[in-house]
PDB file of N, CA and C in Angstrom:
ATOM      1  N   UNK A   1      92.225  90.674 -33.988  1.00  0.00           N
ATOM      2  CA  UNK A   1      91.805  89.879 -32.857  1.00  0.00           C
ATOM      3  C   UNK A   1      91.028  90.718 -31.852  1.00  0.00           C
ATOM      4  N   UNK A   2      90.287  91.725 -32.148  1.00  0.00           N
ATOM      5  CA  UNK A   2      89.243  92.434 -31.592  1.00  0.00           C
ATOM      6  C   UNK A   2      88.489  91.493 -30.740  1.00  0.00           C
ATOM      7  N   UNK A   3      87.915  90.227 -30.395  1.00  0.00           N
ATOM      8  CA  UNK A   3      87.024  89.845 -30.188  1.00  0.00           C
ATOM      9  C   UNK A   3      87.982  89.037 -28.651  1.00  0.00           C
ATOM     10  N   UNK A   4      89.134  89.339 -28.763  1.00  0.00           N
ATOM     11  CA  UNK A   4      90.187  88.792 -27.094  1.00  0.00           C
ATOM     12  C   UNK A   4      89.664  89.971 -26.332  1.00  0.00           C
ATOM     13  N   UNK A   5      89.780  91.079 -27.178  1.00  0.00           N
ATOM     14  CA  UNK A   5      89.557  92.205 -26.085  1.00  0.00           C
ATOM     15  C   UNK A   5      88.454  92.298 -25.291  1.00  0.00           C
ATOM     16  N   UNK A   6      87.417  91.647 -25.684  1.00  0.00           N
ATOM     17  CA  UNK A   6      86.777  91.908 -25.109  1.00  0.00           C
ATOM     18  C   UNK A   6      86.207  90.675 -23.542  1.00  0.00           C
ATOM     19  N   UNK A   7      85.331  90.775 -22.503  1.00  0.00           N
ATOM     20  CA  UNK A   7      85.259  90.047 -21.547  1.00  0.00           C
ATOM     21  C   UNK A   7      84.638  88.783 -22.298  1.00  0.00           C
ATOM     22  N   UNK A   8      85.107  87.564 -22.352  1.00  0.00           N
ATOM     23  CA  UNK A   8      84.219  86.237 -22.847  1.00  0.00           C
ATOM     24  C   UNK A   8      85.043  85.109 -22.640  1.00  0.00           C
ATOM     25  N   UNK A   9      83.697  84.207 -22.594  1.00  0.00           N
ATOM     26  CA  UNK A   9      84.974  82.657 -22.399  1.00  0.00           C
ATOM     27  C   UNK A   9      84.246  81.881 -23.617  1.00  0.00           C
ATOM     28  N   UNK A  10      85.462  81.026 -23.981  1.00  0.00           N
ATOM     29  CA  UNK A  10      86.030  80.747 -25.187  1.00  0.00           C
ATOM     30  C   UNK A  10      85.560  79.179 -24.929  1.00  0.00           C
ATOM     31  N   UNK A  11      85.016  77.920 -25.212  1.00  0.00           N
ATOM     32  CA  UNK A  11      85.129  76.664 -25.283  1.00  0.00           C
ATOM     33  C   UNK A  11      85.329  76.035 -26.288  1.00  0.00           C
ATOM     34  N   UNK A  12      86.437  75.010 -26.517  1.00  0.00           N
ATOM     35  CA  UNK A  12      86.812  74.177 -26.835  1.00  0.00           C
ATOM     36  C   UNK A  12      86.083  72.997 -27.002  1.00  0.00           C
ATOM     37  N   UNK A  13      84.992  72.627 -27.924  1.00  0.00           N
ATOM     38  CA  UNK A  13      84.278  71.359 -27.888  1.00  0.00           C
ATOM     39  C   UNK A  13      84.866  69.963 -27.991  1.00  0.00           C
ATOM     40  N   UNK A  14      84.756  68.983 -27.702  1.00  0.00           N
ATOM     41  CA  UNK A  14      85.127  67.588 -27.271  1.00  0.00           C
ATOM     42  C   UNK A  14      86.117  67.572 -28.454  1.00  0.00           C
ATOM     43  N   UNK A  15      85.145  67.483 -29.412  1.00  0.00           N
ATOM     44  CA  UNK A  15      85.239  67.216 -30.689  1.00  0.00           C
ATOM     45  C   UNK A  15      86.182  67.663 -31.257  1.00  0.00           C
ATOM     46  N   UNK A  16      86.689  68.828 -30.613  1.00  0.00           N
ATOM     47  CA  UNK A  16      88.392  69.311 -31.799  1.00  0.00           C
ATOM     48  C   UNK A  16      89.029  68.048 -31.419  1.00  0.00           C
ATOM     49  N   UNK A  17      90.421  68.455 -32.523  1.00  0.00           N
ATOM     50  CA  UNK A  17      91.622  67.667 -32.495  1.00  0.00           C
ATOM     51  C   UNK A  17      92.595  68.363 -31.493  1.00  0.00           C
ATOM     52  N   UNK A  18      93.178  67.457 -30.889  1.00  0.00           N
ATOM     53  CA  UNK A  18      94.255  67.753 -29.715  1.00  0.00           C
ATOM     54  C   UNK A  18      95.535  68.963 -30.665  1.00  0.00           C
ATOM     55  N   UNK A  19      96.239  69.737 -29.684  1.00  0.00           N
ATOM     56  CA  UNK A  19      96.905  70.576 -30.022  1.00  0.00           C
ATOM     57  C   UNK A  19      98.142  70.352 -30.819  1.00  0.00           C
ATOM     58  N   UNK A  20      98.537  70.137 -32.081  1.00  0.00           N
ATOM     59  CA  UNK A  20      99.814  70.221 -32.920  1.00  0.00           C
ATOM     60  C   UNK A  20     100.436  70.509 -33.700  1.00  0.00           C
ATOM     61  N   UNK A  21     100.359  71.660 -32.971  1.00  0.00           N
ATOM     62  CA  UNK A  21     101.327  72.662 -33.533  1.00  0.00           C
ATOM     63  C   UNK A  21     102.973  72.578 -33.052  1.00  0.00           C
ATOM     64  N   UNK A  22     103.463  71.939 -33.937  1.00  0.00           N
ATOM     65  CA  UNK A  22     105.326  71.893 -33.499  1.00  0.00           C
ATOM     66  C   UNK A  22     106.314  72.941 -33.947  1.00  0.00           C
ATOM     67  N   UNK A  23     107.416  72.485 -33.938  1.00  0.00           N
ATOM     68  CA  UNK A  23     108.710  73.515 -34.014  1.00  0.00           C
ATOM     69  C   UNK A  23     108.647  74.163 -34.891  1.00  0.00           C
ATOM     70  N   UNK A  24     108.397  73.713 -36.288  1.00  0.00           N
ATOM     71  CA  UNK A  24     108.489  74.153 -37.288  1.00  0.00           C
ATOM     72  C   UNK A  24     106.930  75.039 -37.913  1.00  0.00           C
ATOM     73  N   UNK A  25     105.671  74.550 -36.900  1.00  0.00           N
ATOM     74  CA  UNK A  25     104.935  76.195 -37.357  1.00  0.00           C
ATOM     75  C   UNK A  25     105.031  77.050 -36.496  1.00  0.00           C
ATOM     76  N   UNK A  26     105.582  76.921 -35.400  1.00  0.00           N
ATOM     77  CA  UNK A  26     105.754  77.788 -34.571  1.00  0.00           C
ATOM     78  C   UNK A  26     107.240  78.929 -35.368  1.00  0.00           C
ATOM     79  N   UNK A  27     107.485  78.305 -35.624  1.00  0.00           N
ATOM     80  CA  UNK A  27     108.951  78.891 -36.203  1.00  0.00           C
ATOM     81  C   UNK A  27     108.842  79.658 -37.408  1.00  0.00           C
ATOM     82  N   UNK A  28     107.668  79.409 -37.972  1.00  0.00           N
ATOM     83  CA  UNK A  28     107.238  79.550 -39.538  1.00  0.00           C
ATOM     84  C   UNK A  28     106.225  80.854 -39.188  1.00  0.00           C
ATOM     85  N   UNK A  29     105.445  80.877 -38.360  1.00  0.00           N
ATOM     86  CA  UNK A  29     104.294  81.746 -37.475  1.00  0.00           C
ATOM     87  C   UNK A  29     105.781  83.030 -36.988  1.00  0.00           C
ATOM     88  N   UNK A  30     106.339  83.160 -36.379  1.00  0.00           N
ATOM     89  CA  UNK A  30     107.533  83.817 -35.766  1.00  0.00           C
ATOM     90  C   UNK A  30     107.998  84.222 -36.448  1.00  0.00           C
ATOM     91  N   UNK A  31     108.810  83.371 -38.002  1.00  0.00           N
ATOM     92  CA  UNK A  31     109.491  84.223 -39.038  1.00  0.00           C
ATOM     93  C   UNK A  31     108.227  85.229 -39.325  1.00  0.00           C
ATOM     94  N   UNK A  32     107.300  84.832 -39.942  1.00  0.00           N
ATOM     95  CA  UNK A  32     106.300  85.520 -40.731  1.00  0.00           C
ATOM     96  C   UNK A  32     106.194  86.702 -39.500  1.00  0.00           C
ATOM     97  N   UNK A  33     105.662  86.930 -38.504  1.00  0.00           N
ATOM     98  CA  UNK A  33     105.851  88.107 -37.779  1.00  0.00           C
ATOM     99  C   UNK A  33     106.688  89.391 -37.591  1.00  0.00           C
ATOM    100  N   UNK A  34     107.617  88.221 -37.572  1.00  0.00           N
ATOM    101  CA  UNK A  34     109.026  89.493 -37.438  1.00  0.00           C
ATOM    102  C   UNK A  34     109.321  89.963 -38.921  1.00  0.00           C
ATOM    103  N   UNK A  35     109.343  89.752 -39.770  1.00  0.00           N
ATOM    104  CA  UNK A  35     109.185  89.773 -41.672  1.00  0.00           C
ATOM    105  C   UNK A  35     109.382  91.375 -41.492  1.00  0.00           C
ATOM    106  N   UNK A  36     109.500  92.491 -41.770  1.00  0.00           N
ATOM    107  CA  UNK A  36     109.191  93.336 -42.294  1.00  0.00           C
ATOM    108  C   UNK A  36     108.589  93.408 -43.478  1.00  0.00           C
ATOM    109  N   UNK A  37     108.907  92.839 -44.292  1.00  0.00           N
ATOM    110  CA  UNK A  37     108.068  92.338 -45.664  1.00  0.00           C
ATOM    111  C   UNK A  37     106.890  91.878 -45.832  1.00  0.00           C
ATOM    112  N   UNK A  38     106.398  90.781 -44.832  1.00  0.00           N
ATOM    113  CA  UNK A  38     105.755  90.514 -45.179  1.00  0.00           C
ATOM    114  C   UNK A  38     104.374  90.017 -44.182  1.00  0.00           C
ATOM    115  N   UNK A  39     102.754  90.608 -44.782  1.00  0.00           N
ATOM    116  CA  UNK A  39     102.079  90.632 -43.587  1.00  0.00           C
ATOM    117  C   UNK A  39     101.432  88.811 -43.373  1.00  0.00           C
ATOM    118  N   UNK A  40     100.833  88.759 -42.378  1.00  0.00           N
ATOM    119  CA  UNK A  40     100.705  87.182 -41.946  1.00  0.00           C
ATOM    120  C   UNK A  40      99.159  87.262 -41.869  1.00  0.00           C
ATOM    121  N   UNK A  41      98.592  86.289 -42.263  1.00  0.00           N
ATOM    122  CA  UNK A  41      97.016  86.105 -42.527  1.00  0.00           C
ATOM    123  C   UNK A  41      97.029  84.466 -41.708  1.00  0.00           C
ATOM    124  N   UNK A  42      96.386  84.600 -40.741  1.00  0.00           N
ATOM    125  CA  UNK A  42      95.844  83.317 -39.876  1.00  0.00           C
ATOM    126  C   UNK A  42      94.641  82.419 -40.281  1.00  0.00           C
ATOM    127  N   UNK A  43      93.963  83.291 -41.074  1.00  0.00           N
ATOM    128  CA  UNK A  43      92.703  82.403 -41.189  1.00  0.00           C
ATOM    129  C   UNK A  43      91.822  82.882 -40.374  1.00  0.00           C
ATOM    130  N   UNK A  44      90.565  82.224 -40.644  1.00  0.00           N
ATOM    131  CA  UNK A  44      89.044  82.856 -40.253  1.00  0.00           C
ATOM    132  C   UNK A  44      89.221  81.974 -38.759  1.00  0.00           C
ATOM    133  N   UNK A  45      88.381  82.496 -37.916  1.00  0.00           N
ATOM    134  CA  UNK A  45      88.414  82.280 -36.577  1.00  0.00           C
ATOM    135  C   UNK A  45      86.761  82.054 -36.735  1.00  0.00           C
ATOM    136  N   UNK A  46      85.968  80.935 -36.815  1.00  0.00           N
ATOM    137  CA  UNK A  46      84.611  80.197 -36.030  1.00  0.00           C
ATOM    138  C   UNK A  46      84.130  79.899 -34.988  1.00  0.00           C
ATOM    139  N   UNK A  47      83.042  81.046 -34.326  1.00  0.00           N
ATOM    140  CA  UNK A  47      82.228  80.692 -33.399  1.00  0.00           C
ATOM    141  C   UNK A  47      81.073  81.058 -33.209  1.00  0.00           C
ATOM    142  N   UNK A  48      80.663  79.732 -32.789  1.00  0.00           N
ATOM    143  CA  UNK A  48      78.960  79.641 -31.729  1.00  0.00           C
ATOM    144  C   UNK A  48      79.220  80.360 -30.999  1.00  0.00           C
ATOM    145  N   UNK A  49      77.966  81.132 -31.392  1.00  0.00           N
ATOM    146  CA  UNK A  49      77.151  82.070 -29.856  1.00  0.00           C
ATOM    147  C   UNK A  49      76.679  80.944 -28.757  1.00  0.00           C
ATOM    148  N   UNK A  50      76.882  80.900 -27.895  1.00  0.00           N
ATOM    149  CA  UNK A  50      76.209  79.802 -26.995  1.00  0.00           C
ATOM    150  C   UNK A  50      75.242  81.097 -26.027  1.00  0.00           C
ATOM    151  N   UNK A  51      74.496  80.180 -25.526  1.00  0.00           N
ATOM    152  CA  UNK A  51      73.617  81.325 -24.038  1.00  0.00           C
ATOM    153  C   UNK A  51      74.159  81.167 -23.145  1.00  0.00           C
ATOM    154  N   UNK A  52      74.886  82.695 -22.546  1.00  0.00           N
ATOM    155  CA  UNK A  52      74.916  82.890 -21.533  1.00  0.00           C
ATOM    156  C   UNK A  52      73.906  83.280 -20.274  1.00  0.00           C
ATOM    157  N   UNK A  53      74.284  83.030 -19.291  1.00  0.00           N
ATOM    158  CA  UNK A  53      73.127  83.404 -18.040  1.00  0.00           C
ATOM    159  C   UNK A  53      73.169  84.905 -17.599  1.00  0.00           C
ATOM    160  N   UNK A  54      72.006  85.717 -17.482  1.00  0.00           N
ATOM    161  CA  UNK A  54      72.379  87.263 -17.604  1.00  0.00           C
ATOM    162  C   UNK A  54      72.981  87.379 -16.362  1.00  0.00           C
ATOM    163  N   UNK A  55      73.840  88.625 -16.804  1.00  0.00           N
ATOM    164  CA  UNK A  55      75.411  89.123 -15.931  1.00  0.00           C
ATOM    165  C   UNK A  55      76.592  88.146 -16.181  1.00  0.00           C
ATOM    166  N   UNK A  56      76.434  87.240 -16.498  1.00  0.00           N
ATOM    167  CA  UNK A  56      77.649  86.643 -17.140  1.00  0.00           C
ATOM    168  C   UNK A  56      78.802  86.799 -17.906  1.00  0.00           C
ATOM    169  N   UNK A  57      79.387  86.844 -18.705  1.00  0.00           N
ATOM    170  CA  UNK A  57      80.350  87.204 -19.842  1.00  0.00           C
ATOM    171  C   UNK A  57      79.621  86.229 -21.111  1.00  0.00           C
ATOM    172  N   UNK A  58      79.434  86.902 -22.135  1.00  0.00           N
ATOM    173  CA  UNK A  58      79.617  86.096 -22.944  1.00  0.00           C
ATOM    174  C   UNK A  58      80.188  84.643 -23.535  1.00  0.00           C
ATOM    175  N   UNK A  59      79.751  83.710 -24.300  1.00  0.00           N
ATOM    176  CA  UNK A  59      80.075  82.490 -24.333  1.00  0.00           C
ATOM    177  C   UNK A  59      79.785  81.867 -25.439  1.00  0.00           C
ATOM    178  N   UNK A  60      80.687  81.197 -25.438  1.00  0.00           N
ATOM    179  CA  UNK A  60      81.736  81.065 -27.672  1.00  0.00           C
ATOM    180  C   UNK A  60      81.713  79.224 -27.754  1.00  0.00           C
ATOM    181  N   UNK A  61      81.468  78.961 -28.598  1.00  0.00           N
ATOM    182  CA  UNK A  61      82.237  77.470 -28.877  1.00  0.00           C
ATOM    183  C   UNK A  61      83.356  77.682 -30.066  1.00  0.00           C
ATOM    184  N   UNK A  62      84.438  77.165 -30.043  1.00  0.00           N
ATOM    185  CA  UNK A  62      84.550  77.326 -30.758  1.00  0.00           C
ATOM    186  C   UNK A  62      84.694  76.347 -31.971  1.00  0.00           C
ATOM    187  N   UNK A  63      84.548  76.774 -33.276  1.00  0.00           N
ATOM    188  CA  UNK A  63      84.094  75.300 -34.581  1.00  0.00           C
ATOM    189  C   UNK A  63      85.534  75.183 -35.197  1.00  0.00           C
ATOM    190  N   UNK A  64      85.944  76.546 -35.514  1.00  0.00           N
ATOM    191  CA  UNK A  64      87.070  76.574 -36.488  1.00  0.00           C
ATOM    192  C   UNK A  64      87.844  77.566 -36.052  1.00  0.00           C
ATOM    193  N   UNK A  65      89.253  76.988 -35.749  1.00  0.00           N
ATOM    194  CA  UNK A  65      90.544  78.131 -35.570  1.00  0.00           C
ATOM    195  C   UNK A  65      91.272  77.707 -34.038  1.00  0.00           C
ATOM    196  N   UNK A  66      90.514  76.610 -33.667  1.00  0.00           N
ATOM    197  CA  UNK A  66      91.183  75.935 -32.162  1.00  0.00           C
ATOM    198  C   UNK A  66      92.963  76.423 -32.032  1.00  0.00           C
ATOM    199  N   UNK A  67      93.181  75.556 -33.531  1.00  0.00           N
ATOM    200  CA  UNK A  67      94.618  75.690 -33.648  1.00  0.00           C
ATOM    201  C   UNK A  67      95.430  76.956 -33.644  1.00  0.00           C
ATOM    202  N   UNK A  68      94.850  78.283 -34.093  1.00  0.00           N
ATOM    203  CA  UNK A  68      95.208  79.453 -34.469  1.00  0.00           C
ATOM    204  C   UNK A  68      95.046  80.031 -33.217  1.00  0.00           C
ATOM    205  N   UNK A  69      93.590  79.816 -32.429  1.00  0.00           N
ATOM    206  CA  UNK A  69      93.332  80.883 -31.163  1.00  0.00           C
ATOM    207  C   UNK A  69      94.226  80.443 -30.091  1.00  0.00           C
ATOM    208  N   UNK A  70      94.543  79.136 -29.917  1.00  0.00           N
ATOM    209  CA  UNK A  70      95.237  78.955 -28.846  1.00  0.00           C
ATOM    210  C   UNK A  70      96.562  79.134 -29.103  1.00  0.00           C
ATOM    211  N   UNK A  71      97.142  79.381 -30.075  1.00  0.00           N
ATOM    212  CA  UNK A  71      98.511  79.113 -30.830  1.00  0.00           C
ATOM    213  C   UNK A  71      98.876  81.317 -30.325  1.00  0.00           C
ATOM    214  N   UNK A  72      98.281  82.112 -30.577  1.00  0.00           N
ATOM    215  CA  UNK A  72      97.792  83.143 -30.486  1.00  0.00           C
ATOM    216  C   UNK A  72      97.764  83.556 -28.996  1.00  0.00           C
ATOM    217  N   UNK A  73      97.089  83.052 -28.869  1.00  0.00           N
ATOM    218  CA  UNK A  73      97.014  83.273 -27.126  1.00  0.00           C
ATOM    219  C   UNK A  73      97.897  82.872 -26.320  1.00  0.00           C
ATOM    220  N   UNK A  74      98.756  81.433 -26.157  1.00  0.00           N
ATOM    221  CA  UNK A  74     100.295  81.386 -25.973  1.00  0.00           C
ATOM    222  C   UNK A  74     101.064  82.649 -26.069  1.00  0.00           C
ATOM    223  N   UNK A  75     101.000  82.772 -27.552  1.00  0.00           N
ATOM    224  CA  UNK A  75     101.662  83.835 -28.078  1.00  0.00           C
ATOM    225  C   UNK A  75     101.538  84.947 -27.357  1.00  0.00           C
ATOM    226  N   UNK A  76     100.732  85.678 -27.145  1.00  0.00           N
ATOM    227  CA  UNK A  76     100.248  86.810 -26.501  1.00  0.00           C
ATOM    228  C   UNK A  76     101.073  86.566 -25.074  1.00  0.00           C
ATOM    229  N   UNK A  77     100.173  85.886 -24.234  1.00  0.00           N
ATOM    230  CA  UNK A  77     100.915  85.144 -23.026  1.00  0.00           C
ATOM    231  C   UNK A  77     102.541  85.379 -22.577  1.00  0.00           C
ATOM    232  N   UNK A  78     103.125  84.709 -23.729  1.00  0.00           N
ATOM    233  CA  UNK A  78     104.619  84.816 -23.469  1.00  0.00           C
ATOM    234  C   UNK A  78     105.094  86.089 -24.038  1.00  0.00           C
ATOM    235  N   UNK A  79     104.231  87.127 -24.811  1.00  0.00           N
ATOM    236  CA  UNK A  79     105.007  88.426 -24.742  1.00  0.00           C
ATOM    237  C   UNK A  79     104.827  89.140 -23.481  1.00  0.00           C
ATOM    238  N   UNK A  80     103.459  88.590 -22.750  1.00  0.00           N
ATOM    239  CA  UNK A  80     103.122  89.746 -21.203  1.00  0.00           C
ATOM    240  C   UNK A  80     103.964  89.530 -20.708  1.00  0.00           C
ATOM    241  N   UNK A  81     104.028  88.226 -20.202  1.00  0.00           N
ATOM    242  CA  UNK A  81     105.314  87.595 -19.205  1.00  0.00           C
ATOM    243  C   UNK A  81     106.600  87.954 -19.065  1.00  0.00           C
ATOM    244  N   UNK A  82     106.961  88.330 -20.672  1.00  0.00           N
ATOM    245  CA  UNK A  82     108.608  88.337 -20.759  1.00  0.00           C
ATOM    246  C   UNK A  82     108.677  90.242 -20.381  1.00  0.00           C
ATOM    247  N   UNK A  83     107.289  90.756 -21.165  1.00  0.00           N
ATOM    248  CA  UNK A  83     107.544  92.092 -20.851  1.00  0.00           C
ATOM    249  C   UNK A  83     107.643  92.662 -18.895  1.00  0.00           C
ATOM    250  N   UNK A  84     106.749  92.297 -18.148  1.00  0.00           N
ATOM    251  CA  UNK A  84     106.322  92.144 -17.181  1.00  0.00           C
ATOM    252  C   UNK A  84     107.756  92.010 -16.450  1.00  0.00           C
ATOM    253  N   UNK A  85     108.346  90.575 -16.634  1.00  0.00           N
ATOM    254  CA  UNK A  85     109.541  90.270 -15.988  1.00  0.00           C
ATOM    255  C   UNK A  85     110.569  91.030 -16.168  1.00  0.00           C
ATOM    256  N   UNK A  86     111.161  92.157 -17.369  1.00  0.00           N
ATOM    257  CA  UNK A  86     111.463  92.767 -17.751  1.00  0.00           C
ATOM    258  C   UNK A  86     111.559  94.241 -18.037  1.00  0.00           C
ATOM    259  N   UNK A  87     110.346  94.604 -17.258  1.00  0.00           N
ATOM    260  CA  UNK A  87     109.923  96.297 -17.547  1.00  0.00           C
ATOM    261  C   UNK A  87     110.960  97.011 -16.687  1.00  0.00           C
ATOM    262  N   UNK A  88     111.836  96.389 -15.748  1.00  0.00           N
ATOM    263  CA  UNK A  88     112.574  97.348 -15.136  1.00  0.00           C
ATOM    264  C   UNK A  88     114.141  97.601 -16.309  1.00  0.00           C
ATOM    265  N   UNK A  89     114.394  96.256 -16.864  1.00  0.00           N
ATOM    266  CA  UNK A  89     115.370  96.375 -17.482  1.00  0.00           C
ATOM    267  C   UNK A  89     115.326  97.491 -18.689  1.00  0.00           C
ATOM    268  N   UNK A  90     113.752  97.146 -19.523  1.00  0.00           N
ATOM    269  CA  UNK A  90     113.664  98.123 -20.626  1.00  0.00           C
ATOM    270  C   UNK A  90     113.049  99.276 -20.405  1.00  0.00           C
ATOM    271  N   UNK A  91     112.746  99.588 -18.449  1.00  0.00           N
ATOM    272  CA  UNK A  91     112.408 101.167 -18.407  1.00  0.00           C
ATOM    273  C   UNK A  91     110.998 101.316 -18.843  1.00  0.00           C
ATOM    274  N   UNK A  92     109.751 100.111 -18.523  1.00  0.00           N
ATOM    275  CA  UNK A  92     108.499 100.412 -18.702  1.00  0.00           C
ATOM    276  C   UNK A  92     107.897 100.437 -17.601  1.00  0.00           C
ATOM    277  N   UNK A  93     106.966 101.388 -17.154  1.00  0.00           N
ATOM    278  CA  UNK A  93     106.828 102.618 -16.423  1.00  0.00           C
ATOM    279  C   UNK A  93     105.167 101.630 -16.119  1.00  0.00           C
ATOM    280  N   UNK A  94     104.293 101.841 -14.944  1.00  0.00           N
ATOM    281  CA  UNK A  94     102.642 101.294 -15.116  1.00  0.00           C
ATOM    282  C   UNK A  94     102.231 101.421 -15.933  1.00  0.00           C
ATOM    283  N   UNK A  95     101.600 102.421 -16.970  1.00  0.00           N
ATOM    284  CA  UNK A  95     101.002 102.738 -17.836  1.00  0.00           C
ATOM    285  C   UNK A  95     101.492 101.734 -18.802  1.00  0.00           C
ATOM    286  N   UNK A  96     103.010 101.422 -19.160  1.00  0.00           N
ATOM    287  CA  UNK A  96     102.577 100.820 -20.125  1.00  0.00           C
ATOM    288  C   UNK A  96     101.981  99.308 -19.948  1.00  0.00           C
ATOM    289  N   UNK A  97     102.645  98.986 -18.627  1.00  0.00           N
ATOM    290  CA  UNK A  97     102.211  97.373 -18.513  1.00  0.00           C
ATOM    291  C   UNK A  97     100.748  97.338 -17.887  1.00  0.00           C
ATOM    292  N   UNK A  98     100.160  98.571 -17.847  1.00  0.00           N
ATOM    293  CA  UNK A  98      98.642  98.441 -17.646  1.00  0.00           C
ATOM    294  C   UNK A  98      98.394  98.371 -19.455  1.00  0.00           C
ATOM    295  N   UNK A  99      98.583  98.994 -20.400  1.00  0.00           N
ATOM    296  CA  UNK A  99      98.383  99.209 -21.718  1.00  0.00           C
ATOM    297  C   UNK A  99      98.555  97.728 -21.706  1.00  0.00           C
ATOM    298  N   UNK A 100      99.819  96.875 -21.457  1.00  0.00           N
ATOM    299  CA  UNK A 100     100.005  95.129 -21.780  1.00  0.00           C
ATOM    300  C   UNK A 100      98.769  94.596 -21.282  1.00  0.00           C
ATOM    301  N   UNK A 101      98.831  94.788 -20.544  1.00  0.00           N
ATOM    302  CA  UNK A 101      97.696  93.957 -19.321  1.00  0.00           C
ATOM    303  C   UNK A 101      96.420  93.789 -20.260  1.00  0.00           C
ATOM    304  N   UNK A 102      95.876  94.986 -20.247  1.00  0.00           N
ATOM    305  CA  UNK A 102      94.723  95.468 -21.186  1.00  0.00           C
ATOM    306  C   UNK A 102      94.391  94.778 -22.085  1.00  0.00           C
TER     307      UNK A 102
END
């Protein structure tokens, strides 16, 4: 997921399908993570270059992977949060929650 790291905004065209993803891929996405066994393949991620206006950030449509990028990005989301809320309990120091942040 090289392409979060970097500065850009992401659009969502009309045209996707609304978000549904339930208990059970979320749960299925989660086992497969935590697996030691076994690695997890998401699928290809599709996007339009759109034009941006210079000095802008870059700018994406996206065609294919709505379901995966946002599913992903949640994901991401609720590990900052929990780490963040938490760095005093598990003893993480700026650096690393600048490393999270990042």
């Amino acid at each position: 997921m090289l392409f979060l790291a970097t500065p850009s905004y992401y659009d969502i065209p009309f045209f996707q399908r609304a978000y549904v993803w339930d208990d059970d891929n979320w749960s299925e996405l989660l086992s497969n993570l935590t697996s030691r066994n076994q690695n997890h393949f998401l699928g290809s991620i599709i996007l339009k270059n759109e034009l941006a206006t210079s000095g802008n950030v870059s700018r994406f449509s996206v065609i294919d992977g709505q379901q995966r990028l946002t599913t992903v990005s949640v994901l991401l989301r609720a590990c900052y949060d929990h780490i963040v809320k938490n760095a005093e309990k598990y003893g993480y120091d700026e650096d690393i929650l600048k490393t999270c942040q990042n």
